[in-house]
N, C-alpha and C. Protein backbone atom coordinates (compact mmCIF):
# COMPACT_ATOMS: atom_id res chain seq x y z
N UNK A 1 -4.67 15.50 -5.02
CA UNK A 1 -3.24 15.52 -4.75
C UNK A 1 -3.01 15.93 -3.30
N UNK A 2 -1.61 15.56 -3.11
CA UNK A 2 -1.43 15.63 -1.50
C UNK A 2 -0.38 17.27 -1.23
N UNK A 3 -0.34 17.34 -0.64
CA UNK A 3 0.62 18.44 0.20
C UNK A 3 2.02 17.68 0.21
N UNK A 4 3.00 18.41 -0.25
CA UNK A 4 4.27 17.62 0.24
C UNK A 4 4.43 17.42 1.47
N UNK A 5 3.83 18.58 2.63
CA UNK A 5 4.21 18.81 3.85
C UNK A 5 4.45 17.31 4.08
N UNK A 6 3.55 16.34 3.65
CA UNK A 6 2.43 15.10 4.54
C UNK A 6 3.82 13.89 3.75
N UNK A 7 4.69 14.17 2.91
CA UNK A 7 5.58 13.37 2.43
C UNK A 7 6.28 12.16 3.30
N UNK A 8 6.60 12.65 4.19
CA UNK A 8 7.21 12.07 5.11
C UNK A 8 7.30 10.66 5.69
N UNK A 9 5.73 10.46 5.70
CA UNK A 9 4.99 9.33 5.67
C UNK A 9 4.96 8.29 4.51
N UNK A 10 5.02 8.84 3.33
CA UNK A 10 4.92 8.07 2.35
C UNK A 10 5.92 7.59 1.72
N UNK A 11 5.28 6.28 0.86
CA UNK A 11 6.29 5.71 0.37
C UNK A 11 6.10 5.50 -1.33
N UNK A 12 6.76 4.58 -1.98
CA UNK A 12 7.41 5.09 -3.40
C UNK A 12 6.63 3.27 -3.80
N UNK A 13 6.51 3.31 -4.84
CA UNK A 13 5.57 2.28 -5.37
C UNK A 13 6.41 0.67 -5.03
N UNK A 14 7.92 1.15 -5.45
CA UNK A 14 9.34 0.15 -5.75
C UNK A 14 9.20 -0.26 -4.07
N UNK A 15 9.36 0.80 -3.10
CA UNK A 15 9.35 0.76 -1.35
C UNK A 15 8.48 -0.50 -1.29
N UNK A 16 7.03 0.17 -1.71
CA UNK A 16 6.26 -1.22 -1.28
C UNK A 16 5.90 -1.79 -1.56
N UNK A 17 6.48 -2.38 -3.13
CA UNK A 17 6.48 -3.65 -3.46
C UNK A 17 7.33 -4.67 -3.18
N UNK A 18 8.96 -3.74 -2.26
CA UNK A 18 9.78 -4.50 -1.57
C UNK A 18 9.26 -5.19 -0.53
N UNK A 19 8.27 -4.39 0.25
CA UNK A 19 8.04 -4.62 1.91
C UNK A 19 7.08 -5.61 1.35
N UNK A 20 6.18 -5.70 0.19
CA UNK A 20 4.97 -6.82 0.52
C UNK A 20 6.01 -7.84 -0.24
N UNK A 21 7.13 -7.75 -0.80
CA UNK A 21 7.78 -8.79 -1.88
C UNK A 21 6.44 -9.24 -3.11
N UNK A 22 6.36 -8.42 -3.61
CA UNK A 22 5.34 -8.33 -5.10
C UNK A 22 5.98 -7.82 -6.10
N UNK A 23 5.68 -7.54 -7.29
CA UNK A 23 5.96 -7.15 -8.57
C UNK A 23 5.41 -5.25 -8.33
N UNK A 24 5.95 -4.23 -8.36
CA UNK A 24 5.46 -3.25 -8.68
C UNK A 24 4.09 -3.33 -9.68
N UNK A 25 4.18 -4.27 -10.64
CA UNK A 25 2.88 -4.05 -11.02
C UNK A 25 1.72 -4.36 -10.84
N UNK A 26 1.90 -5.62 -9.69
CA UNK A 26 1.16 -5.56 -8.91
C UNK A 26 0.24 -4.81 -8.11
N UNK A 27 1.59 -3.93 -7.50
CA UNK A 27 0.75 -3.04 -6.27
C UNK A 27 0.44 -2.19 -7.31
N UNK A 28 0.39 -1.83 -8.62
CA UNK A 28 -0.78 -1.05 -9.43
C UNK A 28 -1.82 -1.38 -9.72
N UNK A 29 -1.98 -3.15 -9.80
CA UNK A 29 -3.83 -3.27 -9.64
C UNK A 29 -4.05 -3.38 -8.88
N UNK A 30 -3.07 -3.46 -7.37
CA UNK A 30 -4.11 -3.61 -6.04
C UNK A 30 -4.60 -2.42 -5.76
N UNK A 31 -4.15 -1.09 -6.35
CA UNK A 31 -4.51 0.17 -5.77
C UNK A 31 -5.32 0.66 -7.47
N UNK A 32 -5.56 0.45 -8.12
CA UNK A 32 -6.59 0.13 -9.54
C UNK A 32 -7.67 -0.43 -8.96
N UNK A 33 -7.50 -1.65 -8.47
CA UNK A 33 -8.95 -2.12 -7.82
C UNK A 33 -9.31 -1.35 -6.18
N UNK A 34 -8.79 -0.61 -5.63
CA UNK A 34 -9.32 -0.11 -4.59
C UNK A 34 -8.33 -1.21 -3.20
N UNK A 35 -8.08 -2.37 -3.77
CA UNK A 35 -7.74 -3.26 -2.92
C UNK A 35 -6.44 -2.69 -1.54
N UNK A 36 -5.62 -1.13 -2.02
CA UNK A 36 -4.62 -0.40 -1.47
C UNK A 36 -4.64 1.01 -1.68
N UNK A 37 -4.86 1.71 -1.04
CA UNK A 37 -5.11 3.35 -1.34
C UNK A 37 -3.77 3.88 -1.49
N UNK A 38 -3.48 4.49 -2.96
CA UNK A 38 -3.03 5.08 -3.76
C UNK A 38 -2.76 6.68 -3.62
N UNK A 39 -2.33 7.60 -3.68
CA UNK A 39 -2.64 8.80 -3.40
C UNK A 39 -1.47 9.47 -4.99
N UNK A 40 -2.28 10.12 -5.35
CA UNK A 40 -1.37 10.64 -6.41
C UNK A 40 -0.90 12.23 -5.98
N UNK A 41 0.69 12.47 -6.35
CA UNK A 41 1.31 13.32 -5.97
C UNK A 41 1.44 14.78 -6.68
N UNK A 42 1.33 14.83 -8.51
CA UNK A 42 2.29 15.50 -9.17
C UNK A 42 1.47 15.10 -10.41
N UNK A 43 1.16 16.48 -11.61
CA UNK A 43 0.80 16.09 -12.58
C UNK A 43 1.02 15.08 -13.36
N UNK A 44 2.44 14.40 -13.06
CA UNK A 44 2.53 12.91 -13.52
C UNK A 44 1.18 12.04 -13.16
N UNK A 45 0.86 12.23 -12.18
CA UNK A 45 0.00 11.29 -11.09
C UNK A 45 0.81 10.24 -10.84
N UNK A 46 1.89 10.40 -10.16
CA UNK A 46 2.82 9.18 -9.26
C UNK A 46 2.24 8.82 -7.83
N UNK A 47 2.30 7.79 -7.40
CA UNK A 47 1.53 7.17 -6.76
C UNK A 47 2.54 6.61 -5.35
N UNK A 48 1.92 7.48 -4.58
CA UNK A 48 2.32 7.17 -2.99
C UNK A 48 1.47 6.58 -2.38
N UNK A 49 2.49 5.97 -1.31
CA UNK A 49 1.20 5.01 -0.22
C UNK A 49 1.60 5.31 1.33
N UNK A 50 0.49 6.02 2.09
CA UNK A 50 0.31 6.01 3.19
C UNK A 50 1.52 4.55 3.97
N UNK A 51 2.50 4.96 4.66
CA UNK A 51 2.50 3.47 5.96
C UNK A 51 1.87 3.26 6.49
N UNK A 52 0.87 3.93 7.07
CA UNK A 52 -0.08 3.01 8.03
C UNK A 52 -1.18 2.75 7.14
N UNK A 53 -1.60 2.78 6.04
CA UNK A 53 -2.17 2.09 5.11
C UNK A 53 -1.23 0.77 4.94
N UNK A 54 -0.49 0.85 4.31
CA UNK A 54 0.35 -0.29 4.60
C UNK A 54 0.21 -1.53 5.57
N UNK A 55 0.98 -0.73 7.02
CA UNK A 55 0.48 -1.54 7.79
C UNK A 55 -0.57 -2.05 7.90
N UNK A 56 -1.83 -1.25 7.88
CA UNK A 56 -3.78 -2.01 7.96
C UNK A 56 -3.47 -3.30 6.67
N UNK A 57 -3.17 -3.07 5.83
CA UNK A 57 -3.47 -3.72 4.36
C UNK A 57 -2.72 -5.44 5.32
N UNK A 58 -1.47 -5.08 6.01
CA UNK A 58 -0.86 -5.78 6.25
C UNK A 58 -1.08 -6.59 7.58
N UNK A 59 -1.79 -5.87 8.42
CA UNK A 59 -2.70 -6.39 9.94
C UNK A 59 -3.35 -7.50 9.36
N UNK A 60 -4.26 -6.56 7.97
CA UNK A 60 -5.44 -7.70 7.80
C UNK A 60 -5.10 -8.81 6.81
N UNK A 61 -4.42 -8.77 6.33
CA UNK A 61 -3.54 -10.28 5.52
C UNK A 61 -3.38 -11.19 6.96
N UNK A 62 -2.16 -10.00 7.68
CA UNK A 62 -2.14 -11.42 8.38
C UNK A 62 -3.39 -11.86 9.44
N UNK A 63 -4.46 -11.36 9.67
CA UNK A 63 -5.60 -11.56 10.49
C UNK A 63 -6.80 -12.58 9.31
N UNK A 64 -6.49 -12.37 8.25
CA UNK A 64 -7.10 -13.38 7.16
C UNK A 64 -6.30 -15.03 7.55
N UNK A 65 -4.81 -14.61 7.42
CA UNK A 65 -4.53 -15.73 7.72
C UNK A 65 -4.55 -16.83 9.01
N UNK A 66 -4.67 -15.92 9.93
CA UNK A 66 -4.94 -16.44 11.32
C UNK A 66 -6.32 -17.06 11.57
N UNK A 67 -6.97 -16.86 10.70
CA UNK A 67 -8.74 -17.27 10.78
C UNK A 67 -8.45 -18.22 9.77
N UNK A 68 -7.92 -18.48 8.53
CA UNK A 68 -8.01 -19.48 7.78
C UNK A 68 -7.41 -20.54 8.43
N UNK A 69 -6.26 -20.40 9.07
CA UNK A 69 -5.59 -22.13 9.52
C UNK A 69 -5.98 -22.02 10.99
N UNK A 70 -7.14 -21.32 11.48
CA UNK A 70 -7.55 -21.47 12.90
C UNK A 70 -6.73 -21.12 14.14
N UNK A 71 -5.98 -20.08 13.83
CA UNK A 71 -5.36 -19.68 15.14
C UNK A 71 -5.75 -18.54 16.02
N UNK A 72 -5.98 -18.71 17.02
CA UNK A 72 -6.61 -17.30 17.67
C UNK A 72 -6.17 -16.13 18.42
């Protein structure tokens, strides 16, 4: 579990399934399979996500896509 101090940064499962436009339940098996780091908060175990995790997750989508249709 995290420190609230570090809250600030993070975001809420609904947040970033807006920003990638996915299904919330989605971004639960991408961070189930390791595919998005997850951080659990609260004996619930609710699940925050780093932004600049975010962003990386989101560099490298779009750097996948820039190599698939050949752009440099």
């Amino acid at each position: 579990m995290i420190n609230e101090g570090h809250m600030d940064d993070m975001l809420t499962v609904s947040e970033v399934a807006r920003l990638l436009h996915v299904h919330p339940n989605t971004l639960r098996r991408w961070s189930n399979s390791g595919r998005i780091k997850a951080y659990r908060i609260n004996l619930r175990g609710d699940r925050r996500y780093r932004l600049r995790d975010i962003e990386g997750f989101l560099a490298q989508l779009n750097s996948h896509r820039d190599s698939a249709s050949g752009v440099c």
